[in-house]
C-alpha atoms as a PDB file:
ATOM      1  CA  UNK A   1       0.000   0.000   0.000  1.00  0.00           C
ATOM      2  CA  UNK A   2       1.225   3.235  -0.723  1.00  0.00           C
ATOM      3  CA  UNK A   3       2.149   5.990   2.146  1.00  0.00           C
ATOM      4  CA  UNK A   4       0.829   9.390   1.498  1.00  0.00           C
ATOM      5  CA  UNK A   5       2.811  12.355   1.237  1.00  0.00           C
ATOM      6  CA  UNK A   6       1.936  15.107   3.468  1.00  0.00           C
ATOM      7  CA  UNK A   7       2.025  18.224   1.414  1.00  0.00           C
ATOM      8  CA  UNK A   8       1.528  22.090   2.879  1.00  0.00           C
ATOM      9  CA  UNK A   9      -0.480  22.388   5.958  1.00  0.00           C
ATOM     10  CA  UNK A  10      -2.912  19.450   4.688  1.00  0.00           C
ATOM     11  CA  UNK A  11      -2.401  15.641   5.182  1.00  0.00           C
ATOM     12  CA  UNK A  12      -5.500  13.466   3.303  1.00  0.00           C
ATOM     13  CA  UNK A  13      -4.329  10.527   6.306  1.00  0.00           C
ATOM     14  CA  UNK A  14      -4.668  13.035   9.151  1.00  0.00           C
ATOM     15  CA  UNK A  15      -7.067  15.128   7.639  1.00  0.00           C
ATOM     16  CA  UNK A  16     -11.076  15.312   6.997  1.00  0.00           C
ATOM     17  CA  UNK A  17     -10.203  15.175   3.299  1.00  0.00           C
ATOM     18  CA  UNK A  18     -11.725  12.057   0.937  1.00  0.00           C
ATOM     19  CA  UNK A  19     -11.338  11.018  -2.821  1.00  0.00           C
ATOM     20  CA  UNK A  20     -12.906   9.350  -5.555  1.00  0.00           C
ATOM     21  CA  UNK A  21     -11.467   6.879  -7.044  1.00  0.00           C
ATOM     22  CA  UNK A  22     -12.884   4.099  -9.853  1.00  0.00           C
ATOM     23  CA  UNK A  23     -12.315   0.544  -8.849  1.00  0.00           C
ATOM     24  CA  UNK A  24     -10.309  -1.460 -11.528  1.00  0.00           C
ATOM     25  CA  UNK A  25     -10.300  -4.939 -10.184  1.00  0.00           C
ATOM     26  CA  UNK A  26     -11.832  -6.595  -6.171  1.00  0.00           C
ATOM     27  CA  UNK A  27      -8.712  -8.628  -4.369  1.00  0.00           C
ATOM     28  CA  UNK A  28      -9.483 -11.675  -2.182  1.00  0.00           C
ATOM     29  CA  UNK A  29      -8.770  -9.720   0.988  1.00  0.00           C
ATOM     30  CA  UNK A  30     -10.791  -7.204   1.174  1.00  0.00           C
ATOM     31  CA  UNK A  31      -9.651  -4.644  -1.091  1.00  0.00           C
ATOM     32  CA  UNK A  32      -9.438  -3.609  -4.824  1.00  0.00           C
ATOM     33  CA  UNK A  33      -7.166  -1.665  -7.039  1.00  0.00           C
ATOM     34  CA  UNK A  34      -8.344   1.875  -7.977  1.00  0.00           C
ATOM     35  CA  UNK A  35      -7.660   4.491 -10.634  1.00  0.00           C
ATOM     36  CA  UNK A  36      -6.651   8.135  -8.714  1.00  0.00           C
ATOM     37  CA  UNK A  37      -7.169  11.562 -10.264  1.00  0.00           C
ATOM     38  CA  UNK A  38      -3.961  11.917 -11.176  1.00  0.00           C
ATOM     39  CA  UNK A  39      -4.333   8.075 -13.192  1.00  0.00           C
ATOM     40  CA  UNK A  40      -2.207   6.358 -11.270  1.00  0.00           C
ATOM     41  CA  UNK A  41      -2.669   2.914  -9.003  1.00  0.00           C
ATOM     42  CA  UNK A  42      -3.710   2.553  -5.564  1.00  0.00           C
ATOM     43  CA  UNK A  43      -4.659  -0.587  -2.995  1.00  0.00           C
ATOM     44  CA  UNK A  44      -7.536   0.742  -0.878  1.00  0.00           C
ATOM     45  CA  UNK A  45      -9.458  -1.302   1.683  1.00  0.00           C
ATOM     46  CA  UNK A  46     -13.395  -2.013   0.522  1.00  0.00           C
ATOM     47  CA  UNK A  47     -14.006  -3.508   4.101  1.00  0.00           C
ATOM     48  CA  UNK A  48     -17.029  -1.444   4.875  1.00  0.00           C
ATOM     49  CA  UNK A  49     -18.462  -0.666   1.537  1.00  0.00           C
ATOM     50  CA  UNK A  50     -19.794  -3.334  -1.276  1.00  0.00           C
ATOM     51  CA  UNK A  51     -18.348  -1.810  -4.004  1.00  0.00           C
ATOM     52  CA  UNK A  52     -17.711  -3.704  -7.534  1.00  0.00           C
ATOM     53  CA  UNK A  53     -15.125  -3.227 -10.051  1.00  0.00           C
ATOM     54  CA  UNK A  54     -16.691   0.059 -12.029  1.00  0.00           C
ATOM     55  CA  UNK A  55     -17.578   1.902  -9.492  1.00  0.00           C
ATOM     56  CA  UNK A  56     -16.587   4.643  -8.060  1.00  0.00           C
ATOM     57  CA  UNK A  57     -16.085   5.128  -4.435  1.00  0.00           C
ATOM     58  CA  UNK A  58     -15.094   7.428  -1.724  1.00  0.00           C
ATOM     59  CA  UNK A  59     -11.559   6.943  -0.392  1.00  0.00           C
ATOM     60  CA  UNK A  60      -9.830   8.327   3.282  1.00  0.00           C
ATOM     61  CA  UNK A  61      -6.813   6.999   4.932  1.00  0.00           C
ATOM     62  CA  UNK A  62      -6.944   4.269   2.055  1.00  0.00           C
ATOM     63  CA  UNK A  63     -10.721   3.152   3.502  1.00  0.00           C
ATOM     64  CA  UNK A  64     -13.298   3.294   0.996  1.00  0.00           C
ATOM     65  CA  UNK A  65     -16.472   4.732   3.242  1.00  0.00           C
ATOM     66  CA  UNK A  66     -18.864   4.955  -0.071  1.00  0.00           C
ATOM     67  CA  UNK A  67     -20.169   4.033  -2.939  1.00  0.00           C
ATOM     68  CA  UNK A  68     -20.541   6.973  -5.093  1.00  0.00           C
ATOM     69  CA  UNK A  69     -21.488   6.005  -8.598  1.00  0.00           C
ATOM     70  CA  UNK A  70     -22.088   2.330  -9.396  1.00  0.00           C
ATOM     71  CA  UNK A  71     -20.483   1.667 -12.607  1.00  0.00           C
ATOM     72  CA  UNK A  72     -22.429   0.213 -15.280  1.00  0.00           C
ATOM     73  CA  UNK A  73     -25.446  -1.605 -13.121  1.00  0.00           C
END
């Protein structure tokens, strides 16, 4: 899983901050790969959300908390 960066006087971990992302593929524990903003990878936890691959969900501290657009259904 990647770290975040803490950039200025905002941290997205530490912070009140959440991002979309689109889900590119479910893993067998509990989490999926997304697409970012800037179109790069991530490895989120979809623990508490029952999100598919298409969707797009809300992301903090690498904890997907929503489902914000289901993709295709």
């Amino acid at each position: 899983m990647k770290i975040p960066e803490c950039r200025d006087d905002v941290c997205l971990t530490c912070s009140d901050s959440a991002v979309s992302v689109a889900v590119l593929r479910l893993l067998d524990d509990r989490f999926a790969i997304v697409r970012t903003a800037s179109g790069g990878e991530d490895r989120v936890s979809v623990a508490l959300v029952t999100a598919q691959v298409g969707d797009t969900i809300l992301v903090h501290a690498g904890e997907a908390i929503a489902v914000v657009g289901a993709g295709g259904r």
